[in-house]
PDB file of N, CA and C in Angstrom:
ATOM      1  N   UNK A   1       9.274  32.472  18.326  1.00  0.00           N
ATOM      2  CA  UNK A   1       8.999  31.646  17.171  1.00  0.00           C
ATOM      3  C   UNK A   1       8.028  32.362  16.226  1.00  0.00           C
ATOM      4  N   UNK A   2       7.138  32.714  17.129  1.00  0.00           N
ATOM      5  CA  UNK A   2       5.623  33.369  15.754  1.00  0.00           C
ATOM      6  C   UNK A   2       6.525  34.859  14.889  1.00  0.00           C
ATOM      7  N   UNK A   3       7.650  35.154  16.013  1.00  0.00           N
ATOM      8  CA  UNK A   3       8.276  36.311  15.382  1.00  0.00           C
ATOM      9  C   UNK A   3       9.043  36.089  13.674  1.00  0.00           C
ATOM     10  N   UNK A   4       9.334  35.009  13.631  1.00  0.00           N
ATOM     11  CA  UNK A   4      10.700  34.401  12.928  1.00  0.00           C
ATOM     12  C   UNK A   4       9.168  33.994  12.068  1.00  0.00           C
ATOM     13  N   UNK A   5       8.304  33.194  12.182  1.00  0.00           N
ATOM     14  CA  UNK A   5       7.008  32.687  11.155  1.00  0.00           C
ATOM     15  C   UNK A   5       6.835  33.784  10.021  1.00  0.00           C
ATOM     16  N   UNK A   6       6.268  35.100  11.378  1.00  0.00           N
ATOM     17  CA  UNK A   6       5.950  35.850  11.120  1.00  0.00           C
ATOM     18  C   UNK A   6       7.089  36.944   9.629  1.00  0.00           C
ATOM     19  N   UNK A   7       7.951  36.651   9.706  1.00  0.00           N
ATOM     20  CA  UNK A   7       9.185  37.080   9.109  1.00  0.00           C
ATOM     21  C   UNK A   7       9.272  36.208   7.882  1.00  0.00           C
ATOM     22  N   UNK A   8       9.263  35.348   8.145  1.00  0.00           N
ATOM     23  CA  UNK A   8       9.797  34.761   6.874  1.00  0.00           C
ATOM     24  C   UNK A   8       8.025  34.556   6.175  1.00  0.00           C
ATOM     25  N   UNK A   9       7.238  34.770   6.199  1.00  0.00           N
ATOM     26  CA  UNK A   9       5.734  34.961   5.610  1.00  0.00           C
ATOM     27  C   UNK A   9       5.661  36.456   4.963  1.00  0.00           C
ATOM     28  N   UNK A  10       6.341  37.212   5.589  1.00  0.00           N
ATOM     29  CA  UNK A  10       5.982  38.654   4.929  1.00  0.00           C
ATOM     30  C   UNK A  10       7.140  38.549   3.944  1.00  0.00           C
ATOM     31  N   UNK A  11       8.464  37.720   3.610  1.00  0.00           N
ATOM     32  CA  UNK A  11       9.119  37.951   2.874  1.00  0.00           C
ATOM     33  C   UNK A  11       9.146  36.825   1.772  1.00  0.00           C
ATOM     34  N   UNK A  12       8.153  35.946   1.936  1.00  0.00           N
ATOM     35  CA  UNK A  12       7.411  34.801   0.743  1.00  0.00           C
ATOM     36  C   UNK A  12       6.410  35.639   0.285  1.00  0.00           C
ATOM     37  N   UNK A  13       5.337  36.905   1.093  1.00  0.00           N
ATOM     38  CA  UNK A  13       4.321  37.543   0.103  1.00  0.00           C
ATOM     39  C   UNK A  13       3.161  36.210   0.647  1.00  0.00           C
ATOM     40  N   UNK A  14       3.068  35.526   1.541  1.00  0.00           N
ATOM     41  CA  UNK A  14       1.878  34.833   2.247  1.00  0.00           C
ATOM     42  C   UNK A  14       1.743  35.646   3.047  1.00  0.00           C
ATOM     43  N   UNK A  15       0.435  36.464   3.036  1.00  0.00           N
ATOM     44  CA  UNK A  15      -0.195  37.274   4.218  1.00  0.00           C
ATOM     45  C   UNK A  15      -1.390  36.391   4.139  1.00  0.00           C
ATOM     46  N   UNK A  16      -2.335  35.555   4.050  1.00  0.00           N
ATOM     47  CA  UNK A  16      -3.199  34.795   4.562  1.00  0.00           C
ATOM     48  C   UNK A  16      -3.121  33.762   3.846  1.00  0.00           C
ATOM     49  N   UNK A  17      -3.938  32.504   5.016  1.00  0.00           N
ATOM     50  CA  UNK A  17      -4.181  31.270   4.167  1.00  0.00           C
ATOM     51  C   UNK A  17      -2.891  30.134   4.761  1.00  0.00           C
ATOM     52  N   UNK A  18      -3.056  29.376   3.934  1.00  0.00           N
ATOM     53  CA  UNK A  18      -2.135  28.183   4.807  1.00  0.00           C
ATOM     54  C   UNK A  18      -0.185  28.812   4.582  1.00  0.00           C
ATOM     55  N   UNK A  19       0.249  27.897   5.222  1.00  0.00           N
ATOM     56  CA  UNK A  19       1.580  28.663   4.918  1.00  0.00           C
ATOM     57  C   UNK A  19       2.519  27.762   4.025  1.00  0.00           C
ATOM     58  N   UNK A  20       2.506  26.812   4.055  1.00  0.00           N
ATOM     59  CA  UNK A  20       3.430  25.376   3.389  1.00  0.00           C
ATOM     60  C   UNK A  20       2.221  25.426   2.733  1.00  0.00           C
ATOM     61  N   UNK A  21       2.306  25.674   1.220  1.00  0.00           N
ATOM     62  CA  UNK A  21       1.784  25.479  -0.422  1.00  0.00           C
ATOM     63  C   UNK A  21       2.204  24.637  -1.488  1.00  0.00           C
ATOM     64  N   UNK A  22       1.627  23.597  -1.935  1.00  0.00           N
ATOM     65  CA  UNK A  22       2.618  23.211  -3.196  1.00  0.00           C
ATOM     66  C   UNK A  22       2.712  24.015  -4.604  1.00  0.00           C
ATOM     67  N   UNK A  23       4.251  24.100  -4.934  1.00  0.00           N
ATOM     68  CA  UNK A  23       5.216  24.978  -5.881  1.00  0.00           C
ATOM     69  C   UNK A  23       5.133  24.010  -6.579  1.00  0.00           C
ATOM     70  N   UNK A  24       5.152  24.375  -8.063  1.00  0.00           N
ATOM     71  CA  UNK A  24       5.835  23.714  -9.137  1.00  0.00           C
ATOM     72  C   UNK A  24       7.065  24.068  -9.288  1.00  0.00           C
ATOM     73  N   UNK A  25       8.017  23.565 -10.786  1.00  0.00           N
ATOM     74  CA  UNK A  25       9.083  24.387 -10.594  1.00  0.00           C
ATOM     75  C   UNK A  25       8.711  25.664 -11.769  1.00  0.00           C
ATOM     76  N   UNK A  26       9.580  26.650 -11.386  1.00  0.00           N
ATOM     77  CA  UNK A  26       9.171  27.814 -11.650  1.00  0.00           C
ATOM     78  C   UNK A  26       8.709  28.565 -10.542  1.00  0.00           C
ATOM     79  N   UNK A  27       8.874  28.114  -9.368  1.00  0.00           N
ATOM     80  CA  UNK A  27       7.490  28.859  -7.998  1.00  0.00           C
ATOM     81  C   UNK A  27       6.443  29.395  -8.606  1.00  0.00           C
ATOM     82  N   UNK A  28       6.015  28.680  -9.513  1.00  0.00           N
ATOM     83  CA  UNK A  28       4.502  28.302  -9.883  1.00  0.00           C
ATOM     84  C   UNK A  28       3.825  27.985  -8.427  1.00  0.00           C
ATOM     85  N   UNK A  29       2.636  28.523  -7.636  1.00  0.00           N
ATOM     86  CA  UNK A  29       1.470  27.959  -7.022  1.00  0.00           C
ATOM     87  C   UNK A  29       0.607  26.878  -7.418  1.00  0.00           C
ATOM     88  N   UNK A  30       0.310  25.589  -7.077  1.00  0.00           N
ATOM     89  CA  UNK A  30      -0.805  24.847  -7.152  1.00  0.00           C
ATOM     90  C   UNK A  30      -1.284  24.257  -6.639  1.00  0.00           C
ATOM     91  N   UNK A  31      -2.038  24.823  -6.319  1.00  0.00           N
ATOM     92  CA  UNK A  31      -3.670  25.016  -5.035  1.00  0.00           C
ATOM     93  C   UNK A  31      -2.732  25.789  -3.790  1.00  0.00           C
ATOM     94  N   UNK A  32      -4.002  25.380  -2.646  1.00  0.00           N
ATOM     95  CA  UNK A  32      -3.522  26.676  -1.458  1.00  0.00           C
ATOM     96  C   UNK A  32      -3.458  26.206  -0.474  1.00  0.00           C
ATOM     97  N   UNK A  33      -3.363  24.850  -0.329  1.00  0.00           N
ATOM     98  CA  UNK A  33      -2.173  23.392   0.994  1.00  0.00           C
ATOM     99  C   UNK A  33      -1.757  22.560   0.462  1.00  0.00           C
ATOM    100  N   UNK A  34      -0.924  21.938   0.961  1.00  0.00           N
ATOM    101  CA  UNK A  34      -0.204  20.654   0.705  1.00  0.00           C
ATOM    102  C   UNK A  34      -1.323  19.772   1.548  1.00  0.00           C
ATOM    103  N   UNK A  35      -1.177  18.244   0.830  1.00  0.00           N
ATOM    104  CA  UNK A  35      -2.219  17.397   0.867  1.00  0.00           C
ATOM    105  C   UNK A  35      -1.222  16.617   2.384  1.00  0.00           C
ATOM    106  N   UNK A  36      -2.587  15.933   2.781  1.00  0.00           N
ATOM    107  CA  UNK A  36      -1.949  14.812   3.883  1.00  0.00           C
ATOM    108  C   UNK A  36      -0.837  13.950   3.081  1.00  0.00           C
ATOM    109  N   UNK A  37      -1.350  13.520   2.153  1.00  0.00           N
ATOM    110  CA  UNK A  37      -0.310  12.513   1.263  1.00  0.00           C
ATOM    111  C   UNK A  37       0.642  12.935   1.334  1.00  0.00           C
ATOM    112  N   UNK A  38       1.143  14.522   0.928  1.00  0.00           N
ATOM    113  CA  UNK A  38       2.335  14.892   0.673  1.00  0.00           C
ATOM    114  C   UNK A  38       3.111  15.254   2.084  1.00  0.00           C
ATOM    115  N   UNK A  39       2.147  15.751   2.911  1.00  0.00           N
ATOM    116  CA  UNK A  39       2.975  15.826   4.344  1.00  0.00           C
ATOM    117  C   UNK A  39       3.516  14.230   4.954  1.00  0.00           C
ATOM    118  N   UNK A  40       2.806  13.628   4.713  1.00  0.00           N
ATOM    119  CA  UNK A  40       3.053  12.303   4.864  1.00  0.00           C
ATOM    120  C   UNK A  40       4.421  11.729   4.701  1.00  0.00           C
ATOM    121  N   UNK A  41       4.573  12.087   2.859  1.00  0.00           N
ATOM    122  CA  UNK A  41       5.605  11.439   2.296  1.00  0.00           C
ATOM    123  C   UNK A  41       6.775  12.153   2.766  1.00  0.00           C
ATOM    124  N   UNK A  42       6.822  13.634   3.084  1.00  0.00           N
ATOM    125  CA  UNK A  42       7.653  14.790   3.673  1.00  0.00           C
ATOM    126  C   UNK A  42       8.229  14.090   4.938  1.00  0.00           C
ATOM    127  N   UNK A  43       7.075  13.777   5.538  1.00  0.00           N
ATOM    128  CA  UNK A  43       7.373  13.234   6.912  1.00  0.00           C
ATOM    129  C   UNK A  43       8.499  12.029   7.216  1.00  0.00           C
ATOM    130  N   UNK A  44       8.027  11.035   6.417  1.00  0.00           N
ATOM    131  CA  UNK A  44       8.373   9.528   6.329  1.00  0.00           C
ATOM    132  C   UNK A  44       9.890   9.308   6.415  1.00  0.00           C
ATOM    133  N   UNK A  45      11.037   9.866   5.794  1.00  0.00           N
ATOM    134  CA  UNK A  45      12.059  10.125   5.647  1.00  0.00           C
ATOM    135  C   UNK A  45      12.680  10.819   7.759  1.00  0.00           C
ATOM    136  N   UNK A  46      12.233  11.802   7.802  1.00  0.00           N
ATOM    137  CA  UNK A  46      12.899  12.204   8.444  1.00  0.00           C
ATOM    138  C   UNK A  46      12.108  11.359   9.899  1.00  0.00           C
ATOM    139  N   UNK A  47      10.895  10.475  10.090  1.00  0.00           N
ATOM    140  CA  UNK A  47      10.525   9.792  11.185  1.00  0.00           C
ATOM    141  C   UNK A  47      11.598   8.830  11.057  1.00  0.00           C
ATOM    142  N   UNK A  48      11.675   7.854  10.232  1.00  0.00           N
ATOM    143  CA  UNK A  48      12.564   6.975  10.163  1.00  0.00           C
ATOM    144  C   UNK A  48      14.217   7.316  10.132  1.00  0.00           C
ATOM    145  N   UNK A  49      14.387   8.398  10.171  1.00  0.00           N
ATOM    146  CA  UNK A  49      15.491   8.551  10.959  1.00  0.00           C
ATOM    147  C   UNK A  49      15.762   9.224  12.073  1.00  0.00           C
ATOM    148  N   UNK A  50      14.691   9.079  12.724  1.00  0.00           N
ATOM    149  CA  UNK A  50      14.766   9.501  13.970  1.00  0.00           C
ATOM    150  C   UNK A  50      14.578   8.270  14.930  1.00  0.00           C
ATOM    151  N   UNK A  51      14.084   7.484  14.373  1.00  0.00           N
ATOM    152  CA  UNK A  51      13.925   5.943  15.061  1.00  0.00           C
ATOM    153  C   UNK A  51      12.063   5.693  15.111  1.00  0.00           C
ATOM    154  N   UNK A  52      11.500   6.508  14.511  1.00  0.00           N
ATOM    155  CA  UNK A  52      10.747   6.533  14.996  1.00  0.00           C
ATOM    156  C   UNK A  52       9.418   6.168  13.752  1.00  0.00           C
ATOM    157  N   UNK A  53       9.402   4.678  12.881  1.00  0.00           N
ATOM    158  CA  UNK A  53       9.092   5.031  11.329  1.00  0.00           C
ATOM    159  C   UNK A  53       7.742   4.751  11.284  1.00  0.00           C
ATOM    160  N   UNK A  54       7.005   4.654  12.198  1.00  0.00           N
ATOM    161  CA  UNK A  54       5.619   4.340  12.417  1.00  0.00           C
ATOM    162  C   UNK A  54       4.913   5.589  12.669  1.00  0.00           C
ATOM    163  N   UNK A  55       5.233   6.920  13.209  1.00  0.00           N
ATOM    164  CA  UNK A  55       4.999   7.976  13.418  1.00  0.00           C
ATOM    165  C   UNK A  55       3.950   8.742  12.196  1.00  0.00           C
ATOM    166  N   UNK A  56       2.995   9.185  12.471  1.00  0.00           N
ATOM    167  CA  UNK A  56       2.234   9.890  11.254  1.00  0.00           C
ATOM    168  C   UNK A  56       2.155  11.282  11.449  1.00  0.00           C
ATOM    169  N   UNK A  57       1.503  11.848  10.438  1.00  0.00           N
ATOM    170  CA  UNK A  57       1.177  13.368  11.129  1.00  0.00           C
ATOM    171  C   UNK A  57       0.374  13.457  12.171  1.00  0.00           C
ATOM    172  N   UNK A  58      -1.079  13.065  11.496  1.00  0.00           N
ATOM    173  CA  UNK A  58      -1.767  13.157  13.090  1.00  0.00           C
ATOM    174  C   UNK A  58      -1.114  13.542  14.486  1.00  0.00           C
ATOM    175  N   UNK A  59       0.030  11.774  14.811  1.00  0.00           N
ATOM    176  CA  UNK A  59       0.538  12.203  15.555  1.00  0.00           C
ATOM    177  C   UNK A  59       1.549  13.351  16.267  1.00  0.00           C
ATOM    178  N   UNK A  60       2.133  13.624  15.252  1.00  0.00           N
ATOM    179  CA  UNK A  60       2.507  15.065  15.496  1.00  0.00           C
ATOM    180  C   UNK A  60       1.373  16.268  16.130  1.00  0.00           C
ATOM    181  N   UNK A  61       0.069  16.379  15.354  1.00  0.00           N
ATOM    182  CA  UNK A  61      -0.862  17.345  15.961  1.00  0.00           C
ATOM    183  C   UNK A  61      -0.954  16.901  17.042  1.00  0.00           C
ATOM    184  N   UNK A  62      -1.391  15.636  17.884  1.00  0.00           N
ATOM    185  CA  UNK A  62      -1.825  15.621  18.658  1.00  0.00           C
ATOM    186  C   UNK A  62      -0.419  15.989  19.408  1.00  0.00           C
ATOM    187  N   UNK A  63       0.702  15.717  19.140  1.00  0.00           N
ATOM    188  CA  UNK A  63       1.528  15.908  20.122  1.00  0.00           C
ATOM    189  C   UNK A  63       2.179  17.408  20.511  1.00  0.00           C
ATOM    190  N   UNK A  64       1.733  18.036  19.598  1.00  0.00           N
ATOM    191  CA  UNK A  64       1.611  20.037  19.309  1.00  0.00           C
ATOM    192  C   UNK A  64       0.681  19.829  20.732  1.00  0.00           C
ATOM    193  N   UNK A  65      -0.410  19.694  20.529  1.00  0.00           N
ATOM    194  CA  UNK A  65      -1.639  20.068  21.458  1.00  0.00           C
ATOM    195  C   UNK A  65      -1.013  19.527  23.073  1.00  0.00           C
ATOM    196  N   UNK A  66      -0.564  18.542  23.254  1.00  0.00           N
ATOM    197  CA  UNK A  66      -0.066  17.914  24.392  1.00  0.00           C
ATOM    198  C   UNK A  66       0.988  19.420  24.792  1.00  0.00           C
ATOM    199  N   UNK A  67       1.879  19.551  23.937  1.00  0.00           N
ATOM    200  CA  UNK A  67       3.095  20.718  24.539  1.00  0.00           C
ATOM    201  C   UNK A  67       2.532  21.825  24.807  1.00  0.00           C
ATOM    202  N   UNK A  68       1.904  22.113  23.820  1.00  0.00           N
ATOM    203  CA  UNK A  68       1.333  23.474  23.939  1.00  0.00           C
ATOM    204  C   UNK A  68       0.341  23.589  25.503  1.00  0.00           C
ATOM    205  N   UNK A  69      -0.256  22.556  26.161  1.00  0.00           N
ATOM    206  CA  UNK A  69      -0.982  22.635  26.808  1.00  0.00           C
ATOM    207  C   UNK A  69      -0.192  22.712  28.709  1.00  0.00           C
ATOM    208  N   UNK A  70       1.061  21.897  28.077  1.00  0.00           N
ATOM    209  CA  UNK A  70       2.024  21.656  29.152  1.00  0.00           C
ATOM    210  C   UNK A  70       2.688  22.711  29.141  1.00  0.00           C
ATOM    211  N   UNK A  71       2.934  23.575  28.398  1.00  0.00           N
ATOM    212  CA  UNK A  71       3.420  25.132  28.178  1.00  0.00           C
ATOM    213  C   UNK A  71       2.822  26.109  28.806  1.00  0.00           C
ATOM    214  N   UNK A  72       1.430  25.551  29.277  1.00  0.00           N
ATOM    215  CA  UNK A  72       0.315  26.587  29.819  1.00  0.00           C
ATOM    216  C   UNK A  72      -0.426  27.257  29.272  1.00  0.00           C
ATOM    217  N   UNK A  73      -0.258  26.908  27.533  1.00  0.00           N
ATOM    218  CA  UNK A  73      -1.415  27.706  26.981  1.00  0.00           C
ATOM    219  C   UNK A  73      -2.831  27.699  27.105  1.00  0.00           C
ATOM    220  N   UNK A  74      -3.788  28.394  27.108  1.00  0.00           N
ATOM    221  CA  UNK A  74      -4.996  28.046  26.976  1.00  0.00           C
ATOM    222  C   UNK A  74      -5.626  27.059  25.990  1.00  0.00           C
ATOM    223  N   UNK A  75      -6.884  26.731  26.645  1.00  0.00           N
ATOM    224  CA  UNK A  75      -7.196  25.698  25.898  1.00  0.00           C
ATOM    225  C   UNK A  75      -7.866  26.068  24.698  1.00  0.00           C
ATOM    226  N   UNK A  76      -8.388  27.762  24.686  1.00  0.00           N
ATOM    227  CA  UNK A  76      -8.872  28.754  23.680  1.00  0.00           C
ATOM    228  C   UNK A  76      -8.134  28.520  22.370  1.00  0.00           C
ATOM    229  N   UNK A  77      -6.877  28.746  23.233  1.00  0.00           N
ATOM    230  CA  UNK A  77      -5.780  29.245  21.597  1.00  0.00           C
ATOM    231  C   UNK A  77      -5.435  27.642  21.270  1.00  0.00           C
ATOM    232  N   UNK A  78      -5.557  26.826  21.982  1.00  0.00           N
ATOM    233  CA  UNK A  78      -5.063  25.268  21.050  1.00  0.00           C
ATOM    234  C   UNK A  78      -6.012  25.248  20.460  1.00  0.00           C
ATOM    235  N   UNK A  79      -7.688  25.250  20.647  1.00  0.00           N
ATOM    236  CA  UNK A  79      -8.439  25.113  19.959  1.00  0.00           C
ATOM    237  C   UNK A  79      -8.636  25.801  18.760  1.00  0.00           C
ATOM    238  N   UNK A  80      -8.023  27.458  18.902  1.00  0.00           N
ATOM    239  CA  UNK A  80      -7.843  27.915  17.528  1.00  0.00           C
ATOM    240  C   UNK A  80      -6.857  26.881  16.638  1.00  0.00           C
ATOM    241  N   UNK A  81      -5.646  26.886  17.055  1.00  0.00           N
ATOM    242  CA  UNK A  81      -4.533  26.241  16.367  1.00  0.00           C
ATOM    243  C   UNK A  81      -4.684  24.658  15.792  1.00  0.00           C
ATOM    244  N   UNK A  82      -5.529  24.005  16.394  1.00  0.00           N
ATOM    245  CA  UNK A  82      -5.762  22.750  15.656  1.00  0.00           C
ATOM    246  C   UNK A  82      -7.434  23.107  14.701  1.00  0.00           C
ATOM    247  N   UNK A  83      -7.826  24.092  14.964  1.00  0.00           N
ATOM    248  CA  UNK A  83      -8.910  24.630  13.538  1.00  0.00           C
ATOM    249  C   UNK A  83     -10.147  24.014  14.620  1.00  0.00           C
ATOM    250  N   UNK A  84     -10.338  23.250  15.820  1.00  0.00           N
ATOM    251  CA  UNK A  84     -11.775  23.428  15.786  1.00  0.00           C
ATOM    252  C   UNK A  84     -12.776  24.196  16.229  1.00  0.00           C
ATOM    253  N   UNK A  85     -14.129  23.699  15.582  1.00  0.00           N
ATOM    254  CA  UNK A  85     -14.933  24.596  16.227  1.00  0.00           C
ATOM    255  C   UNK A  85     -15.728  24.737  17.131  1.00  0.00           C
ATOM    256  N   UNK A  86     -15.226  23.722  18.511  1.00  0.00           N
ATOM    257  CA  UNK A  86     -15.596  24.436  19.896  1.00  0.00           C
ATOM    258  C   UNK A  86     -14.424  23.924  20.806  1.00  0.00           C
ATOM    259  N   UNK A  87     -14.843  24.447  21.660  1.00  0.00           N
ATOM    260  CA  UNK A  87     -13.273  24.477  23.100  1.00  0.00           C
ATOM    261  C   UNK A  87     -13.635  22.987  23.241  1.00  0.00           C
ATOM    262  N   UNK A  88     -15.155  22.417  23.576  1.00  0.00           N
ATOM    263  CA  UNK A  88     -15.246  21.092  23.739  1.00  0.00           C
ATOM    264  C   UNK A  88     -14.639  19.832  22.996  1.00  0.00           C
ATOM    265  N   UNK A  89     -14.461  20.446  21.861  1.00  0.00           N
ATOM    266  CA  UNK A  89     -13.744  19.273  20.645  1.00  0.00           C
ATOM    267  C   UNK A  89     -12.362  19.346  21.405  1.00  0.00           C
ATOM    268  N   UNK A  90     -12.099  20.585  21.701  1.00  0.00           N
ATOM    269  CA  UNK A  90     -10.377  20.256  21.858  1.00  0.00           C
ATOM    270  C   UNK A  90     -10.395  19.469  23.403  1.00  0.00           C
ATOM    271  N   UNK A  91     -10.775  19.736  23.938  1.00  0.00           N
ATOM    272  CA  UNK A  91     -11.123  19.431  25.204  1.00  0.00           C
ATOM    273  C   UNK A  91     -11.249  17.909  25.469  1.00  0.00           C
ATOM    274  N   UNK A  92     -11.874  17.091  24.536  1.00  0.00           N
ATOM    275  CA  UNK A  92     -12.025  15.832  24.402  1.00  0.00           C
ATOM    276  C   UNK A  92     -10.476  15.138  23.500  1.00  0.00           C
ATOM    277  N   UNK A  93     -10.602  15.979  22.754  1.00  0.00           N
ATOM    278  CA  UNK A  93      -9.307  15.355  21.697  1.00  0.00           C
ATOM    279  C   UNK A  93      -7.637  15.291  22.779  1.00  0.00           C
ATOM    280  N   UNK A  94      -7.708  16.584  23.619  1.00  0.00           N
ATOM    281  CA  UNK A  94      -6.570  16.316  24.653  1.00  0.00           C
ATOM    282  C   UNK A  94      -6.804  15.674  25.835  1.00  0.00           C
ATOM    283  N   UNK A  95      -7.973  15.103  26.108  1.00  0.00           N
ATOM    284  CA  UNK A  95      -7.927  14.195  26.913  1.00  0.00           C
ATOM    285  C   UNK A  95      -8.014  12.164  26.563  1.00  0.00           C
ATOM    286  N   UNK A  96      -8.424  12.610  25.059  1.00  0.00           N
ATOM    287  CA  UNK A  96      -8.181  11.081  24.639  1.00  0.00           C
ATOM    288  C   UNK A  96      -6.182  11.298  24.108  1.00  0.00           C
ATOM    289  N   UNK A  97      -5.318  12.519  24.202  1.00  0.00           N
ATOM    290  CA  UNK A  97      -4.198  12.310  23.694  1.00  0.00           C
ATOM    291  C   UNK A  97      -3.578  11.906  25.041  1.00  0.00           C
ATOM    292  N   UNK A  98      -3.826  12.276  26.285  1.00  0.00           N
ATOM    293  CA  UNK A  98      -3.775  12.225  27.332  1.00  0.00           C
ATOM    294  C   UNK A  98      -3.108  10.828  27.660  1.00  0.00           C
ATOM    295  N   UNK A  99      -4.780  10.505  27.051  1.00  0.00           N
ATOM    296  CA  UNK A  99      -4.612   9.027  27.821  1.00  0.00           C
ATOM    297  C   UNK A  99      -3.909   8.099  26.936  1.00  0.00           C
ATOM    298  N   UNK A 100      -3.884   8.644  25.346  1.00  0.00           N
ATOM    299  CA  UNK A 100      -3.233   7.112  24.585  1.00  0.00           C
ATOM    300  C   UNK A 100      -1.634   7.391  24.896  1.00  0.00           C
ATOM    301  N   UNK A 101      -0.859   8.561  25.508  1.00  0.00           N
ATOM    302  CA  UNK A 101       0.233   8.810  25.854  1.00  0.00           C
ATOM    303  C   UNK A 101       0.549   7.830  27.190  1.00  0.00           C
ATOM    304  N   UNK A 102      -0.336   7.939  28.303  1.00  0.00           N
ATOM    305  CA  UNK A 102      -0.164   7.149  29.542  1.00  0.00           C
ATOM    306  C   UNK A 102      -0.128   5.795  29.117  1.00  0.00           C
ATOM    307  N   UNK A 103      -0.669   5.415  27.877  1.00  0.00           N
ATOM    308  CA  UNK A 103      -0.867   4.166  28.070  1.00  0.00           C
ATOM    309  C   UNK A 103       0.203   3.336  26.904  1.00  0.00           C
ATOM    310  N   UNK A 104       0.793   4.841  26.670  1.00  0.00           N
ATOM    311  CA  UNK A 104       2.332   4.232  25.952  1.00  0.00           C
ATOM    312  C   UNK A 104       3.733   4.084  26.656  1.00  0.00           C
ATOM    313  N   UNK A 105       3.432   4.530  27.747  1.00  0.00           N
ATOM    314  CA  UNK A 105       4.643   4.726  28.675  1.00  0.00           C
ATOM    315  C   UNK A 105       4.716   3.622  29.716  1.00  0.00           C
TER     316      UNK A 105
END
């Protein structure tokens, strides 16, 4: 996967910084992420047809961190990948995802 990321980033000309940007038309740049709002609204469409229309982003991160962890990654590199800044934040955040998962099933 990071191979194929990695690929299609060197052939957009994103070598740092976030990777999903909002374009005007023209592939005009403006600013350097897309807002929660807009991932949101991105989102909304394709949750609700999945059955699933209550779904937010958040939940998606937290549910990255859940796989990734069941994958065997370290808890180092999730903590890079969700941006915080200590192993303890992540550490707490996958054990409260932990539990609001057990207590959905």
């Amino acid at each position: 996967m990071k191979v194929a990321i990695d690929a299609w980033t060197a052939r957009a000309g994103v070598m740092e910084g976030h990777i999903f940007r909002p374009v005007h038309r023209g592939d005009e740049l403006h600013g350097d992420r897309l807002s929660e709002k807009v991932i949101w609204q991105l989102l909304r469409p394709y949750a609700t047809a999945a059955g699933v229309p209550g779904i937010a982003p958040h939940d998606l991160r937290r549910s990255c961190a859940k796989m990734c962890r069941a994958g065997g990654e370290e808890i180092e590199q999730i903590s890079m990948l969700l941006g915080h800044a200590s192993v303890q934040t992540t550490e707490r955040y996958y054990a409260q995802t932990v539990d609001m998962c057990s207590r959905q099933i």
